[in-house]
C-alpha atoms as a PDB file:
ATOM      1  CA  UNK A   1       3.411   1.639  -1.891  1.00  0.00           C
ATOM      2  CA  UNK A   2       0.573   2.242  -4.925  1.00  0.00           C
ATOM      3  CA  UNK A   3       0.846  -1.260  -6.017  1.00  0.00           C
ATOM      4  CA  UNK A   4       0.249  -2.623  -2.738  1.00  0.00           C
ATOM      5  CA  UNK A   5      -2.344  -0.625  -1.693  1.00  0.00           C
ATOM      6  CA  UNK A   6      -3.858  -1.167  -4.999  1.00  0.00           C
ATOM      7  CA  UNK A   7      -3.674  -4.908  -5.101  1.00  0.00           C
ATOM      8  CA  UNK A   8      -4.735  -4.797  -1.066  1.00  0.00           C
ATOM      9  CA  UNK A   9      -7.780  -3.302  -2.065  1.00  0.00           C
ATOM     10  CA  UNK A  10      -8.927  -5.095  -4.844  1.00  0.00           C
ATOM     11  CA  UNK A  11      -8.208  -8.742  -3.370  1.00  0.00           C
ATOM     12  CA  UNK A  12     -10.129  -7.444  -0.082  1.00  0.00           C
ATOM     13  CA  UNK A  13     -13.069  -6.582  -2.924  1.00  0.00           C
ATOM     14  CA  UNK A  14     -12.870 -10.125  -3.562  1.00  0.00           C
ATOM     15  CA  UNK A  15     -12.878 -11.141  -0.048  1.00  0.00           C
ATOM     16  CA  UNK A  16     -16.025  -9.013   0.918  1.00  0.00           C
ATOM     17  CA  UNK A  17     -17.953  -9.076  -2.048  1.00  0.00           C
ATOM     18  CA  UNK A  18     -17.620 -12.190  -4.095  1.00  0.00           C
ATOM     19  CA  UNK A  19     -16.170 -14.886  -2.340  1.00  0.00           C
ATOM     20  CA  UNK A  20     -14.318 -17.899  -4.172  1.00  0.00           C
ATOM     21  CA  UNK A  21     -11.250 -18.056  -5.478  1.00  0.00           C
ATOM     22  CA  UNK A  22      -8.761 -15.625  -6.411  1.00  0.00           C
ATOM     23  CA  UNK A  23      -5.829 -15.301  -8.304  1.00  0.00           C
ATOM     24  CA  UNK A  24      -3.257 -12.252  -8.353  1.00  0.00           C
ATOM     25  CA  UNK A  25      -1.152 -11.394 -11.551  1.00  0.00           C
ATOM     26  CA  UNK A  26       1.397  -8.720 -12.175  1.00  0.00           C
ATOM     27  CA  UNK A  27       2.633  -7.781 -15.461  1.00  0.00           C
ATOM     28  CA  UNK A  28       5.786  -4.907 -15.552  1.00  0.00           C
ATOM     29  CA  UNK A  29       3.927  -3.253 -19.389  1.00  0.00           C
ATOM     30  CA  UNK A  30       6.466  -0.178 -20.725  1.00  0.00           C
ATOM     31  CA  UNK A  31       6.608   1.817 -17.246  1.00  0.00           C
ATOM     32  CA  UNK A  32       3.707   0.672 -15.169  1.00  0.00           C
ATOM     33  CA  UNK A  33       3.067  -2.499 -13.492  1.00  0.00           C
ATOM     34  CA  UNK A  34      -0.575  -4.246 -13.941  1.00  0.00           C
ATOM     35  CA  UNK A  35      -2.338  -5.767 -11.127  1.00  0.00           C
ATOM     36  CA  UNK A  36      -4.812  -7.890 -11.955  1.00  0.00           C
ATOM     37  CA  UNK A  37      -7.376  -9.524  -9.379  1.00  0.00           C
ATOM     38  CA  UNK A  38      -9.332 -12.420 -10.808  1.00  0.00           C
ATOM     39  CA  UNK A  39     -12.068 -14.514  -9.139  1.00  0.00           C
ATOM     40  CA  UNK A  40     -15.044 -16.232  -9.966  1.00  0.00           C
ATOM     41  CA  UNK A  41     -18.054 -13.950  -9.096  1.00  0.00           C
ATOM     42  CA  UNK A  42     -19.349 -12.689 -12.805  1.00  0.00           C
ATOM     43  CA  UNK A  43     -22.652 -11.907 -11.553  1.00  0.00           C
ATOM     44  CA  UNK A  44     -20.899  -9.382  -8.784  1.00  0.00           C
ATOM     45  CA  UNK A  45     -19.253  -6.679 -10.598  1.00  0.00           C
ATOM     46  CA  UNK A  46     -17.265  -3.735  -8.261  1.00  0.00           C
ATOM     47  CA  UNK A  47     -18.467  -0.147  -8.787  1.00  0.00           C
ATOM     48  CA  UNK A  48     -17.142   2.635  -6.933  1.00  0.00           C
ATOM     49  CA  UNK A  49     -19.534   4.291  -4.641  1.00  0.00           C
ATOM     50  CA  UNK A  50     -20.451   7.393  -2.659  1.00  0.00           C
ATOM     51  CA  UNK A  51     -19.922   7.517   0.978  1.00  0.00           C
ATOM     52  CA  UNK A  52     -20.473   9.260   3.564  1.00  0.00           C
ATOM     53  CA  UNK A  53     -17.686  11.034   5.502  1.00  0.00           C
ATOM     54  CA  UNK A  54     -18.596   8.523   8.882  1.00  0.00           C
ATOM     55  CA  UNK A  55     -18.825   5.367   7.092  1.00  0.00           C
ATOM     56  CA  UNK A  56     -15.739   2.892   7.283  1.00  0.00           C
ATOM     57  CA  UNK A  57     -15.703   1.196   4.491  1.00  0.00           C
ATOM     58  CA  UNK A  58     -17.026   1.137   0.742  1.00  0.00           C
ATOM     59  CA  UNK A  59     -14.038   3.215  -0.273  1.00  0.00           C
ATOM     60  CA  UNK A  60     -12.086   0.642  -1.950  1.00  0.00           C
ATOM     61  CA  UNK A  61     -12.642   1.135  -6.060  1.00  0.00           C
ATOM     62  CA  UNK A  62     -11.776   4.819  -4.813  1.00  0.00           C
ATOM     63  CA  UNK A  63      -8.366   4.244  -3.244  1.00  0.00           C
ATOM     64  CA  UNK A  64      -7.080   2.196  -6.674  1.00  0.00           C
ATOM     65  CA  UNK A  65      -8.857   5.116  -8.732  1.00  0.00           C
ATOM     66  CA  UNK A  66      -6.405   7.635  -7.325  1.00  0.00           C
ATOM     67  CA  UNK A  67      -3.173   5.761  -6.869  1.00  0.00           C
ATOM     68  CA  UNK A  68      -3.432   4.105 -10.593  1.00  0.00           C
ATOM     69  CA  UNK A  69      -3.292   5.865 -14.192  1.00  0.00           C
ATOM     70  CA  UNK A  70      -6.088   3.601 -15.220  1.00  0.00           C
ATOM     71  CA  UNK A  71      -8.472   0.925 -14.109  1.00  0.00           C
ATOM     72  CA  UNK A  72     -11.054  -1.356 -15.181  1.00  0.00           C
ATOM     73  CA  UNK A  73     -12.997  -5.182 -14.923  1.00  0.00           C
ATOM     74  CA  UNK A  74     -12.613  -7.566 -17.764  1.00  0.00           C
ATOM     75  CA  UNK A  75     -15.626 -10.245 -17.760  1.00  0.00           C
ATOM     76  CA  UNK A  76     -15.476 -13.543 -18.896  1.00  0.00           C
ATOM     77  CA  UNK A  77     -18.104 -16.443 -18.594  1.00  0.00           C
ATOM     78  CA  UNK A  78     -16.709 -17.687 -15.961  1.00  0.00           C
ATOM     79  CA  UNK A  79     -14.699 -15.361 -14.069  1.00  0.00           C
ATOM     80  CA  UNK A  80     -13.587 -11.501 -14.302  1.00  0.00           C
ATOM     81  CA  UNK A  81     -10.374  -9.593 -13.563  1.00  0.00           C
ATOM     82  CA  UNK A  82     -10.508  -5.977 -12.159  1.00  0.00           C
ATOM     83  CA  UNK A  83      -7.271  -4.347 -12.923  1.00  0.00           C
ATOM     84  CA  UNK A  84      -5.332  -1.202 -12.166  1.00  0.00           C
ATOM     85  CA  UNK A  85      -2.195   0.286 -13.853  1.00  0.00           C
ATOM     86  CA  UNK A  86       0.341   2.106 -11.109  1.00  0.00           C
ATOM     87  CA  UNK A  87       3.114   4.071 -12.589  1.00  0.00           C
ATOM     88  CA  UNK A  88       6.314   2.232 -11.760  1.00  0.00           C
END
């Protein structure tokens, strides 16, 4: 259920915010699974945000915050990866 939610998330980043391209990987690494989201959109980096209790959306960066053990956004020059690590 955390990977999915957490890969859900990040490829609807992708969808809403940077446009393009996308590729999914998962890697099984000693007891957690990696999810990686990659795309093309290095000038549109995710950051999690505050939001208000009303709004209904903006609370995606959250969501894979507190279902993974870590996360974070690897840039390259021509494309960048935001990844989470769920416990398997």
């Amino acid at each position: 259920g955390d990977l999915v939610l957490a890969t859900s998330e990040l490829a609807t980043n992708v969808e809403r915010h940077a446009r393009g391209w996308v590729t999914v990987d998962l890697v099984d690494i000693a007891g957690y699974v990696l999810v990686g989201v990659t795309d093309p959109a290095v000038g549109r980096l995710p950051v999690p945000r505050s939001v208000d209790s009303d709004e209904v959306s903006g609370r995606g960066l959250l969501v894979v915050a507190a279902v993974s053990s870590m996360w974070g956004i690897v840039v390259r020059p021509a494309s960048k990866t935001v990844w989470a690590a769920i416990p398997a």
